[in-house]
C-alpha atoms as a PDB file:
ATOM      1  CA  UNK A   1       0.000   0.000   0.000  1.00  0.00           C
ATOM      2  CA  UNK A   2       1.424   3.326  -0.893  1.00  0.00           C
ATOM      3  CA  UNK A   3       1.487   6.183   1.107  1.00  0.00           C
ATOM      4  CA  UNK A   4       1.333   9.342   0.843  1.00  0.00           C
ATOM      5  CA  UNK A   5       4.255  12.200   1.290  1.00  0.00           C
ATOM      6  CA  UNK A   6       3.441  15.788   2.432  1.00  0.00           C
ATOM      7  CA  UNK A   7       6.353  17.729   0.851  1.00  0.00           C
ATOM      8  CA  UNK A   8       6.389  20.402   3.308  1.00  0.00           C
ATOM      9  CA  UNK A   9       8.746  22.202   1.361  1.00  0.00           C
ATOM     10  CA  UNK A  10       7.229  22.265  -1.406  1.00  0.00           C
ATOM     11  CA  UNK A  11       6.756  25.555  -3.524  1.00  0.00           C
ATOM     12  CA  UNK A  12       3.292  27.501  -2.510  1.00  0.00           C
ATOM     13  CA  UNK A  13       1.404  29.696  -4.202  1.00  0.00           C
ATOM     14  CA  UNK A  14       0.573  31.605  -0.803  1.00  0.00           C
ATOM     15  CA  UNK A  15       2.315  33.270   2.081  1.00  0.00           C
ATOM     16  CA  UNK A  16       3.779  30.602   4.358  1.00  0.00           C
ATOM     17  CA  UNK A  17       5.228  31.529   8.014  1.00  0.00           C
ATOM     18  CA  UNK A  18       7.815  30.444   9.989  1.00  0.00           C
ATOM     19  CA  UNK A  19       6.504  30.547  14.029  1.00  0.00           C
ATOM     20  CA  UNK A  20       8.432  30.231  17.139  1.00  0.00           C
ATOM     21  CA  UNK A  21       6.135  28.936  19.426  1.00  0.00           C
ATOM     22  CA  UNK A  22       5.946  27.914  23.491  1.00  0.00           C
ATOM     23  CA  UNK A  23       4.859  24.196  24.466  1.00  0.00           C
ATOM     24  CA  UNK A  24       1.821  25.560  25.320  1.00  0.00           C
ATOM     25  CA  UNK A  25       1.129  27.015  21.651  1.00  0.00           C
ATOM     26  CA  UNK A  26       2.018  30.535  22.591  1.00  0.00           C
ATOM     27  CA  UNK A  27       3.251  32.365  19.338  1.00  0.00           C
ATOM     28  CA  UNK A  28       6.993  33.480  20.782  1.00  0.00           C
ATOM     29  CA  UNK A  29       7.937  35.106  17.166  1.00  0.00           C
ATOM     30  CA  UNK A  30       6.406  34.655  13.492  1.00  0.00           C
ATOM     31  CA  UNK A  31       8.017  35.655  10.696  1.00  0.00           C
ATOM     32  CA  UNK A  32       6.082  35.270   6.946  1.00  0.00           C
ATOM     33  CA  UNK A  33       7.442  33.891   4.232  1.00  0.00           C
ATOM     34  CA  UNK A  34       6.762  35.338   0.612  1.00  0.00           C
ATOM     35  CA  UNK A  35       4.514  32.805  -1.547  1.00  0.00           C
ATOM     36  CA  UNK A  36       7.124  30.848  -4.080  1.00  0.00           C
ATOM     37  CA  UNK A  37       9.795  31.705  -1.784  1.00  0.00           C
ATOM     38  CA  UNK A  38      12.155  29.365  -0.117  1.00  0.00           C
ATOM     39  CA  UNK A  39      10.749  27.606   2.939  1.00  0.00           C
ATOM     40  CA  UNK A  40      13.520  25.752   3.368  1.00  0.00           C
ATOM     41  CA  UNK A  41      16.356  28.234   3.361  1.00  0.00           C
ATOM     42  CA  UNK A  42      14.011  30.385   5.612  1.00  0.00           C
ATOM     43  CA  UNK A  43      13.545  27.802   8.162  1.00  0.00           C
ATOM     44  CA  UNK A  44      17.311  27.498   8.140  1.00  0.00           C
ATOM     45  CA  UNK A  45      17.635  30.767   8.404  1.00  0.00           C
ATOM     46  CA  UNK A  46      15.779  30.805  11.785  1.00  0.00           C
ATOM     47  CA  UNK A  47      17.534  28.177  12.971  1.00  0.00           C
ATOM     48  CA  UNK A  48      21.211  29.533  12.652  1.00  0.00           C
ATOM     49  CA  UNK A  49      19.700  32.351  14.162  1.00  0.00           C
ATOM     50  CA  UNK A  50      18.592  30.906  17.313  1.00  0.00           C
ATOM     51  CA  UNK A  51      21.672  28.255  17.510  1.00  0.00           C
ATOM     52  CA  UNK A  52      23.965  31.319  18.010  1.00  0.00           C
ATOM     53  CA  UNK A  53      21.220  32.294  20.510  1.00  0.00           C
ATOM     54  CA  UNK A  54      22.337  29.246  22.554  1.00  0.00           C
ATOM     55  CA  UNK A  55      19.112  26.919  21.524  1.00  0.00           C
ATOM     56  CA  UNK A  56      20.236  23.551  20.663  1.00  0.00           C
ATOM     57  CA  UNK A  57      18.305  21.577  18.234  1.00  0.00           C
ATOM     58  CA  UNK A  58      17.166  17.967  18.893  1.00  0.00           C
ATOM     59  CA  UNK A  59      16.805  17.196  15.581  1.00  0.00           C
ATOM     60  CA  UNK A  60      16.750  18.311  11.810  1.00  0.00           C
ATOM     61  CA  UNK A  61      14.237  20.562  10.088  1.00  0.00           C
ATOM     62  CA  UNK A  62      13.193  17.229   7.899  1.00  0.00           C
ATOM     63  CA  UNK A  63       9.637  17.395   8.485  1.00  0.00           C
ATOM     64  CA  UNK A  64       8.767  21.192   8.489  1.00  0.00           C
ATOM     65  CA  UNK A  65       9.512  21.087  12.693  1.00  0.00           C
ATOM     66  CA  UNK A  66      12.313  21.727  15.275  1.00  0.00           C
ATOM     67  CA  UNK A  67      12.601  21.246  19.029  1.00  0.00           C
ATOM     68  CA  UNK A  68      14.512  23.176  20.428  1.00  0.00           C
ATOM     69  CA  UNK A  69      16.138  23.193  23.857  1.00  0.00           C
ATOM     70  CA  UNK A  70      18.611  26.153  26.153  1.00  0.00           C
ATOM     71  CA  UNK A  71      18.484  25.048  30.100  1.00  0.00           C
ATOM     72  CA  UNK A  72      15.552  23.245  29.934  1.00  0.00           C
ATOM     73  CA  UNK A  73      13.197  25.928  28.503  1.00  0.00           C
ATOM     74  CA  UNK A  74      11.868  23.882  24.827  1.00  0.00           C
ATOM     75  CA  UNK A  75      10.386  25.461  22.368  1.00  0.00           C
ATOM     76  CA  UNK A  76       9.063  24.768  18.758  1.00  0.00           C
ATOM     77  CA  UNK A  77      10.707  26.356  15.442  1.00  0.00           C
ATOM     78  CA  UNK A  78       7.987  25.072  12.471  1.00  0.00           C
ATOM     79  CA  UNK A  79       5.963  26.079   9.118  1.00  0.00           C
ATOM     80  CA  UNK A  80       2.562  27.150   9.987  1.00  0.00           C
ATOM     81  CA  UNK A  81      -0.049  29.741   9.620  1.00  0.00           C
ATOM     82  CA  UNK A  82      -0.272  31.865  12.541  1.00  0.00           C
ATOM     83  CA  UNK A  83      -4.143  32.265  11.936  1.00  0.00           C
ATOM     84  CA  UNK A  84      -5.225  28.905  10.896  1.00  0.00           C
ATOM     85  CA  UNK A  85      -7.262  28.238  14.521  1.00  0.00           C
ATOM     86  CA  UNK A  86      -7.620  24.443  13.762  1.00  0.00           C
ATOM     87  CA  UNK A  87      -6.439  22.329  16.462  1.00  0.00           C
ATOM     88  CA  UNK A  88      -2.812  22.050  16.968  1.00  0.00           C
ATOM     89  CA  UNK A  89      -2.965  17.743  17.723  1.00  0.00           C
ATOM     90  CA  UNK A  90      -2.775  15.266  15.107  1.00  0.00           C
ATOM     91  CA  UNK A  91      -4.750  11.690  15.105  1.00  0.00           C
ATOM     92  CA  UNK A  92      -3.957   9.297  12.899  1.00  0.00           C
ATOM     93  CA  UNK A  93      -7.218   7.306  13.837  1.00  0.00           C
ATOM     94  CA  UNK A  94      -9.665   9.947  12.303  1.00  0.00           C
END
């Protein structure tokens, strides 16, 4: 059975953004993103940014997301509209 696979990097033909949040889903900084620009080098960009900040990631930017961690404070680098009030969970048994 094939599945599918959300290119999150994909080119859009709207304005993406790149949001800091909290663990509690507290917008910490947002930044937009231009439609048919680079999401990836943007999402890079933040991340440089905040390693020589002192956050450490625990893991690549692979699927759109980044934890990140400085003395135990975590927070969450990823893709995603600011506005769009749908919930934040995912369930793969819908």
């Amino acid at each position: 059975m094939a599945r599918y696979h959300h290119n999150v990097y994909a080119s859009a033909k709207t304005p993406r953004y790149v949001v800091l949040f909290d663990l509690l889903w507290q917008i910490i900084e947002c930044r937009r993103v231009e439609p048919f620009a680079d999401l990836r080098s943007a999402m890079t960009a933040a991340l440089q940014r905040l390693t020589e900040e002192g956050w450490q990631a625990e893991s690549t930017p692979r699927f759109g997301f980044v934890l990140l961690n400085r003395n135990g404070t975590r927070r969450l680098l990823t893709e995603r509209d600011p506005y769009d009030l749908r919930p934040q969970s995912f369930s793969p048994f819908k």
